[in-house]
Structure formats: C-alpha cells, structure tokens
PDB file of N, CA and C in Angstrom:
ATOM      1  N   UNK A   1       0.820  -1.199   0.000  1.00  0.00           N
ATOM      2  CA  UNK A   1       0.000   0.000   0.000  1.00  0.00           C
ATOM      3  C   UNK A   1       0.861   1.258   0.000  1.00  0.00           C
ATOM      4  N   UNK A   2       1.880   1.028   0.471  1.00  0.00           N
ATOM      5  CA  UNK A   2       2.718   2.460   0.498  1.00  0.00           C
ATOM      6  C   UNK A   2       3.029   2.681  -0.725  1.00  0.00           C
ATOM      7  N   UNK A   3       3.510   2.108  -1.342  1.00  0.00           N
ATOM      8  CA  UNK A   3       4.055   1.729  -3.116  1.00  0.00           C
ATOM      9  C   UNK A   3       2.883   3.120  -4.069  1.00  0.00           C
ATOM     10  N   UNK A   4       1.321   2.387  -3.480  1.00  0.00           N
ATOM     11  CA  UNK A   4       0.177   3.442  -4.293  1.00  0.00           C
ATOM     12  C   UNK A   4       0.646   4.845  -3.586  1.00  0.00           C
ATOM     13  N   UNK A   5       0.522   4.941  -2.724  1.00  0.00           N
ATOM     14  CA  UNK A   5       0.932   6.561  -1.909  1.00  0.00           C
ATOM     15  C   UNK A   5       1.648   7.024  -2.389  1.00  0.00           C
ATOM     16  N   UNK A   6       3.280   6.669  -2.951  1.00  0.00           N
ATOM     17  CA  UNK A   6       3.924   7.565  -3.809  1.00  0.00           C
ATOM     18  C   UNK A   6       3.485   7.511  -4.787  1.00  0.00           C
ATOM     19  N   UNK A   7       2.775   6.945  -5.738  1.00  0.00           N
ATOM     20  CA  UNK A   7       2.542   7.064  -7.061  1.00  0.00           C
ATOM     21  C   UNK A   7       1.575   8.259  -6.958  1.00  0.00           C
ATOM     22  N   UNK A   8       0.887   8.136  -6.053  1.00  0.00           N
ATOM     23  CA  UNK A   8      -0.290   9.156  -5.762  1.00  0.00           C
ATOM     24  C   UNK A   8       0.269  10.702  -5.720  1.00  0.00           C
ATOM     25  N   UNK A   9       1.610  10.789  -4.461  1.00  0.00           N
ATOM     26  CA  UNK A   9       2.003  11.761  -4.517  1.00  0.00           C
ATOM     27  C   UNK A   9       2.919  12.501  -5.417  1.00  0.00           C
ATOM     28  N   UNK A  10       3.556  11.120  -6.521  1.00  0.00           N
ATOM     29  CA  UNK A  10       4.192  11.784  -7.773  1.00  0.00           C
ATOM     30  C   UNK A  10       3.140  12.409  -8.668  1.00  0.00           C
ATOM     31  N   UNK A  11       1.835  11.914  -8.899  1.00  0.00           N
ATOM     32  CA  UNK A  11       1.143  12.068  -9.613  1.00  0.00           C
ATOM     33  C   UNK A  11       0.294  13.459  -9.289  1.00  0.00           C
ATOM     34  N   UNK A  12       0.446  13.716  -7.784  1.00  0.00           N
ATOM     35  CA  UNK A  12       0.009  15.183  -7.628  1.00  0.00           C
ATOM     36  C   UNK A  12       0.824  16.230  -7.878  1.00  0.00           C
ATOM     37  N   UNK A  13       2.582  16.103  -7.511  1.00  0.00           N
ATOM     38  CA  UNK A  13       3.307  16.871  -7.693  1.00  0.00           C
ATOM     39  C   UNK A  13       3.520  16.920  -9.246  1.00  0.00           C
ATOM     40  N   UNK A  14       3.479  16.108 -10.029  1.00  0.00           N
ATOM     41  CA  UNK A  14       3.576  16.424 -11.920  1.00  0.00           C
ATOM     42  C   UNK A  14       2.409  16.886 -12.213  1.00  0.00           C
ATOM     43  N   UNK A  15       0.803  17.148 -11.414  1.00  0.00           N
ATOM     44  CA  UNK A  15       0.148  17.751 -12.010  1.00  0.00           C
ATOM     45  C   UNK A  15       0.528  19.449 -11.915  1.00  0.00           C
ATOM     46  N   UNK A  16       1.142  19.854 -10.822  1.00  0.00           N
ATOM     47  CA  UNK A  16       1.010  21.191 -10.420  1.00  0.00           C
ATOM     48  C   UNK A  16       2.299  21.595 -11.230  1.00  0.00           C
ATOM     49  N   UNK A  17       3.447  20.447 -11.727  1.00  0.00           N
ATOM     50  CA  UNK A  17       4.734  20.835 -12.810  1.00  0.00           C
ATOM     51  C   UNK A  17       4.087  21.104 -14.150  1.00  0.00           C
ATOM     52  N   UNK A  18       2.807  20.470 -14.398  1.00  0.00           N
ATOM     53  CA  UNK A  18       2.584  20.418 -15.387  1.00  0.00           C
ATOM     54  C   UNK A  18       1.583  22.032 -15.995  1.00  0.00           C
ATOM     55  N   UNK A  19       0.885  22.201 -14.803  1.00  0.00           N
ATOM     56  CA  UNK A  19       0.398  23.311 -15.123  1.00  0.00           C
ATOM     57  C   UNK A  19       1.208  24.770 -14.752  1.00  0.00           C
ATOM     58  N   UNK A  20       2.689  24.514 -14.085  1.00  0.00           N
ATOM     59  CA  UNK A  20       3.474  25.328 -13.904  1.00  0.00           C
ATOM     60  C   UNK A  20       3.869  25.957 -15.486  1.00  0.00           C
ATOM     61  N   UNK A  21       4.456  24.404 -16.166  1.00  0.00           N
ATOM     62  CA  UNK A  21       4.540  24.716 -18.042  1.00  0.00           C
ATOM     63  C   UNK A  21       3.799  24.907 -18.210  1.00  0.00           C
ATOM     64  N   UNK A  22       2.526  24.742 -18.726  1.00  0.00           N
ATOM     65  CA  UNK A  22       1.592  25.151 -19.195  1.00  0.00           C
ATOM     66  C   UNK A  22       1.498  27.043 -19.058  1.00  0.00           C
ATOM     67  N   UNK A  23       1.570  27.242 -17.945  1.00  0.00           N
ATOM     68  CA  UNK A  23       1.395  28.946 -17.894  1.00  0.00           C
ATOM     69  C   UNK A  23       2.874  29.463 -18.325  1.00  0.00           C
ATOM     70  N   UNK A  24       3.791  28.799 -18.619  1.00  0.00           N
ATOM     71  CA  UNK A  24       4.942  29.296 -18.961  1.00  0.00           C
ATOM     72  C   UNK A  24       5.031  29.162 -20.367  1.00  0.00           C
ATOM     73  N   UNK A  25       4.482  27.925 -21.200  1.00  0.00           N
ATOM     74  CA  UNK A  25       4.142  27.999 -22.494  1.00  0.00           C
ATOM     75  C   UNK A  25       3.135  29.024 -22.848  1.00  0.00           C
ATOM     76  N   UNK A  26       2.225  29.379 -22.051  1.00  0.00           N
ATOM     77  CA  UNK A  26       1.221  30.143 -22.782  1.00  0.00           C
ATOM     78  C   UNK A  26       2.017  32.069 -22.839  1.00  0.00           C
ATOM     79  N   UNK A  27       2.833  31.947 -21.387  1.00  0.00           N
ATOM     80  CA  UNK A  27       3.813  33.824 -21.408  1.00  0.00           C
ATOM     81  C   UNK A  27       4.313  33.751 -22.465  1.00  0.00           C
ATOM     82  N   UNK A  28       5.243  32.447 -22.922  1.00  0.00           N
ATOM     83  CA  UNK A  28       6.298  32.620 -24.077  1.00  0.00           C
ATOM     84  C   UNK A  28       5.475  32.326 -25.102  1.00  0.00           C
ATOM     85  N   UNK A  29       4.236  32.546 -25.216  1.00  0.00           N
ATOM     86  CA  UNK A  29       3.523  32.291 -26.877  1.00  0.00           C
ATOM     87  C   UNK A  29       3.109  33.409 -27.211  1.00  0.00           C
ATOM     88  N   UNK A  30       3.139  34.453 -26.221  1.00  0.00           N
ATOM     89  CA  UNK A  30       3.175  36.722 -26.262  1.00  0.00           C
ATOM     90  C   UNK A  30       3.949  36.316 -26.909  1.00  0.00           C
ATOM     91  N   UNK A  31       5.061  36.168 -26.771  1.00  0.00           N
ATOM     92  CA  UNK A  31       6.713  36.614 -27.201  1.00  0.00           C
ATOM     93  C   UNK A  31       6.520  36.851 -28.680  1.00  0.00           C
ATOM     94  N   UNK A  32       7.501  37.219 -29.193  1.00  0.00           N
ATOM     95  CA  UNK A  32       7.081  37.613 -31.243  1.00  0.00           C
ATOM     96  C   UNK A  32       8.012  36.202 -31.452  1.00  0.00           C
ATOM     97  N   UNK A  33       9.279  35.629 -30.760  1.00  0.00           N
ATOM     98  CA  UNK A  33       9.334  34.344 -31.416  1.00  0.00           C
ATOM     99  C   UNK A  33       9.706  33.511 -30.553  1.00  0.00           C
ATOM    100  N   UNK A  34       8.610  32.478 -30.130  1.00  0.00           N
ATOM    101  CA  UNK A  34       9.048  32.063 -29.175  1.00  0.00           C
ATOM    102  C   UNK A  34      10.027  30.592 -29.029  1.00  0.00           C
ATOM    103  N   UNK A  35      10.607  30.154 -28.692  1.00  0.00           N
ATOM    104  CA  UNK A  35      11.294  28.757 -28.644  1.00  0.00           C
ATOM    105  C   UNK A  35      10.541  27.880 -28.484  1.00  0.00           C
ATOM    106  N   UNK A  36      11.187  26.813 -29.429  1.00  0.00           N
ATOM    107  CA  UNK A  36      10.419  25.238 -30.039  1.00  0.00           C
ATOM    108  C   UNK A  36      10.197  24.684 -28.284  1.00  0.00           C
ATOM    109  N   UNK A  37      11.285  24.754 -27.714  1.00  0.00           N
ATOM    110  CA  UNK A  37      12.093  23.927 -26.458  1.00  0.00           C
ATOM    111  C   UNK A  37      10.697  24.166 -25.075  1.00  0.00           C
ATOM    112  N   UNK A  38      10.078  25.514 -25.299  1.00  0.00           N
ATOM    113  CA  UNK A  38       9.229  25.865 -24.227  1.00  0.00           C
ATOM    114  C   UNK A  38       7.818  25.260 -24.920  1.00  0.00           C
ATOM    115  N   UNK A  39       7.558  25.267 -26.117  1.00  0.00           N
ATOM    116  CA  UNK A  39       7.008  24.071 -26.537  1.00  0.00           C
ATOM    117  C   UNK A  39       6.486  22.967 -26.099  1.00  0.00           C
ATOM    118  N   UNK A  40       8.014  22.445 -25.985  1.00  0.00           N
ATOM    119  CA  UNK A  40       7.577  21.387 -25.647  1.00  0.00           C
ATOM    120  C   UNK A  40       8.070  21.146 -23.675  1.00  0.00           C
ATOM    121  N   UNK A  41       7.959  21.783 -23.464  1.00  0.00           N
ATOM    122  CA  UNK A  41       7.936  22.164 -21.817  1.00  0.00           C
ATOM    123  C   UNK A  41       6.756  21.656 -20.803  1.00  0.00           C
ATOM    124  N   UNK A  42       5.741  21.676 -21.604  1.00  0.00           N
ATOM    125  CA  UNK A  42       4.396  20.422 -20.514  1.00  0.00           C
ATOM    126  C   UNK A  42       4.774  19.209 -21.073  1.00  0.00           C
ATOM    127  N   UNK A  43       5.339  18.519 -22.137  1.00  0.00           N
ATOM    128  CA  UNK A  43       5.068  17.454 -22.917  1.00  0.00           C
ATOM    129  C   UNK A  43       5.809  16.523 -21.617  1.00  0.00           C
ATOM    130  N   UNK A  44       6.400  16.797 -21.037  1.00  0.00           N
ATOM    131  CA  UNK A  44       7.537  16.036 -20.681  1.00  0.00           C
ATOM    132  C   UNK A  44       6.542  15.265 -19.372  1.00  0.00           C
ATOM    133  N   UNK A  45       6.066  15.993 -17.648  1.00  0.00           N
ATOM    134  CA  UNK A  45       5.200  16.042 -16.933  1.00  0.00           C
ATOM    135  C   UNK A  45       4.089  15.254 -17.799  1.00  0.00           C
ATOM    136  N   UNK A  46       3.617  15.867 -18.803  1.00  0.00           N
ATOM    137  CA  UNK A  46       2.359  15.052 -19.263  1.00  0.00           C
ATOM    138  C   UNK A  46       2.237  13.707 -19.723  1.00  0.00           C
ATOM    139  N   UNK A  47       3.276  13.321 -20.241  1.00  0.00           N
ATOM    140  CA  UNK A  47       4.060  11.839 -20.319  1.00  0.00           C
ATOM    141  C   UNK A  47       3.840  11.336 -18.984  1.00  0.00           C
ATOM    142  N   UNK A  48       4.053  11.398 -17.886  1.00  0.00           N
ATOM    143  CA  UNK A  48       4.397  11.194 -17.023  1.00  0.00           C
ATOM    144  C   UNK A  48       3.176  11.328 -16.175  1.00  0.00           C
ATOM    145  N   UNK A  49       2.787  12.210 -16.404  1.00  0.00           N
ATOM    146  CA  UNK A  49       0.777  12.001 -15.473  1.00  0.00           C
ATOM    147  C   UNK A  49       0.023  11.082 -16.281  1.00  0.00           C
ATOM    148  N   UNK A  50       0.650  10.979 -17.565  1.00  0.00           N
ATOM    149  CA  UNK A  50      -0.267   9.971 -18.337  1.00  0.00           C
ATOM    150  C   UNK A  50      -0.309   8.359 -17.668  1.00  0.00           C
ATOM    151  N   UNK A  51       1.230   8.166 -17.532  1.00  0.00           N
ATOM    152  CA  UNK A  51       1.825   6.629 -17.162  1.00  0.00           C
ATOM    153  C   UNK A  51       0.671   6.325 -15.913  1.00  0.00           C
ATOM    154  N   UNK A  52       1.541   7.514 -14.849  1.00  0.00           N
ATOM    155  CA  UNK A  52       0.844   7.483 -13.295  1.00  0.00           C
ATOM    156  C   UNK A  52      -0.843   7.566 -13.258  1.00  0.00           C
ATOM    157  N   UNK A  53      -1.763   8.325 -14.196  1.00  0.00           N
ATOM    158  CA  UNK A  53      -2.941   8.232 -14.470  1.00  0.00           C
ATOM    159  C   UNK A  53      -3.534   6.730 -14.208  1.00  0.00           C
ATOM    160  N   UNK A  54      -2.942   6.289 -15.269  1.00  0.00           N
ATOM    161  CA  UNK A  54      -3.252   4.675 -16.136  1.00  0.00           C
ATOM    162  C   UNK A  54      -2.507   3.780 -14.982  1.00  0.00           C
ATOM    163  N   UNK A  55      -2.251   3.710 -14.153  1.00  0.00           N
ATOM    164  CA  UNK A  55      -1.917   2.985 -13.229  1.00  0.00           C
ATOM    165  C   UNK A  55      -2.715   3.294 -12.171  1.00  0.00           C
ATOM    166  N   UNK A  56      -3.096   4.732 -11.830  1.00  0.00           N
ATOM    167  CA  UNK A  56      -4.124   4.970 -10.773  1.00  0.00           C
ATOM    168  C   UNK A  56      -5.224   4.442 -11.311  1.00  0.00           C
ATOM    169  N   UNK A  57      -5.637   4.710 -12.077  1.00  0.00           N
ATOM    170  CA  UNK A  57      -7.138   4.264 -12.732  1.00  0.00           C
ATOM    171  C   UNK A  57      -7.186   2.756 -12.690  1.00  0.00           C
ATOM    172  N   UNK A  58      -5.883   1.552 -12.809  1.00  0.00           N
ATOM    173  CA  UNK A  58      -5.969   0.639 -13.105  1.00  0.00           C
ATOM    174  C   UNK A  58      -6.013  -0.180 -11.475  1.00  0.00           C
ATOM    175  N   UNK A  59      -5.850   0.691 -10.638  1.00  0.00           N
ATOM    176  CA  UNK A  59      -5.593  -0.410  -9.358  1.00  0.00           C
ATOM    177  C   UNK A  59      -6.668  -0.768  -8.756  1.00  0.00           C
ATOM    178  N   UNK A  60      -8.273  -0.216  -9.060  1.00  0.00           N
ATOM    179  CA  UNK A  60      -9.032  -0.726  -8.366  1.00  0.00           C
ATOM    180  C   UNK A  60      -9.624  -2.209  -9.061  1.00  0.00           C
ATOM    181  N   UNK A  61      -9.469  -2.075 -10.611  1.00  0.00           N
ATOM    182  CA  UNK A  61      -9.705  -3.193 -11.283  1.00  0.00           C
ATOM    183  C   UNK A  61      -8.481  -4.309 -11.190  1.00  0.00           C
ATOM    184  N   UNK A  62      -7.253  -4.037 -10.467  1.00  0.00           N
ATOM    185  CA  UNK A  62      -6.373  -5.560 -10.369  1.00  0.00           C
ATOM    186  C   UNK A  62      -6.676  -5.551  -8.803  1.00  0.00           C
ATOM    187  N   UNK A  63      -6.817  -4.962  -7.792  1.00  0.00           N
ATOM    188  CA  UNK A  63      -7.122  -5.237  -6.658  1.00  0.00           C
ATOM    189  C   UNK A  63      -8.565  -6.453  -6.535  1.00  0.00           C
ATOM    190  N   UNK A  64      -9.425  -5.425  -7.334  1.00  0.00           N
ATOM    191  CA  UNK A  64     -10.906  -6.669  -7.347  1.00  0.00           C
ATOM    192  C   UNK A  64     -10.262  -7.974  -8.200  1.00  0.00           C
ATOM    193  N   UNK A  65      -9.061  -8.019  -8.967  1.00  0.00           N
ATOM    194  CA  UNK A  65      -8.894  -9.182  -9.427  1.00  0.00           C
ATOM    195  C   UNK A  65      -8.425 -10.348  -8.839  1.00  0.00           C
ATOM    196  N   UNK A  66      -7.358  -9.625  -7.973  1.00  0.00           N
ATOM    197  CA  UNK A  66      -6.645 -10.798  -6.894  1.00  0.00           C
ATOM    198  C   UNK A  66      -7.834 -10.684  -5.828  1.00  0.00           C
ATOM    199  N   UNK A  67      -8.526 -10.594  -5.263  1.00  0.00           N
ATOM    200  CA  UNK A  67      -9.880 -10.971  -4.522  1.00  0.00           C
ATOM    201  C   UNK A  67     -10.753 -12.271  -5.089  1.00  0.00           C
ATOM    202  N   UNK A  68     -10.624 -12.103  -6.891  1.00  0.00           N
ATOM    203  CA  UNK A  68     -11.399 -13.215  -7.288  1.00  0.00           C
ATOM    204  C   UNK A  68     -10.843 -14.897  -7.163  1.00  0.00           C
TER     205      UNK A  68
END
C-alpha cells in the first residue's frame, strides 16, 4: 500500500509541474518568437501524469482481481 501513496504523490506533484509549463508555455507564446524547447515544456510532466494516471485508474480493477 505504500508503493500506491507515492505514485499518488508523484502524480500530484507532476500535475502542479505540469500546469506550472503550461502557464509558462502560454507567457512565451506573447513573445514575437518564441522557442520550439518551451514548446515542448508540458510534454515532458504530461508523459508522465499519463503513465501514473493509467496505473491509478488501473488499481481498483487488479485489486478486485486478486480478490477473485
């Protein structure tokens, strides 16, 4: 059970990285030219809430499995 708790708490701390880029992609999209690199600046976090997502979402359906 501890194992889910960090996933939980990685998965809260990459949401708040993720919307950190996000408002930092959207300042540097004012800019007149902005860099490819800030771009791709949420992509990275969002990879990564994706994984941790799909593993949160998946533990109540393998928990009810080892029960069966």
């Amino acid at each position: 059970m501890r194992w889910n708790m960090r996933i939980r708490q990685v998965h809260r701390w990459l949401s708040i990285v993720f919307t950190l880029a996000v408002i930092i992609n959207i300042a540097a999209m004012t800019q007149t030219e902005p860099a490819i690199w800030v771009g791709l600046l949420a992509l990275f976090p969002l990879i990564l809430l994706l994984l941790s997502g799909l593993y949160l979402f998946a533990l109540p359906y393998l928990a009810r499995a080892q029960r069966s």
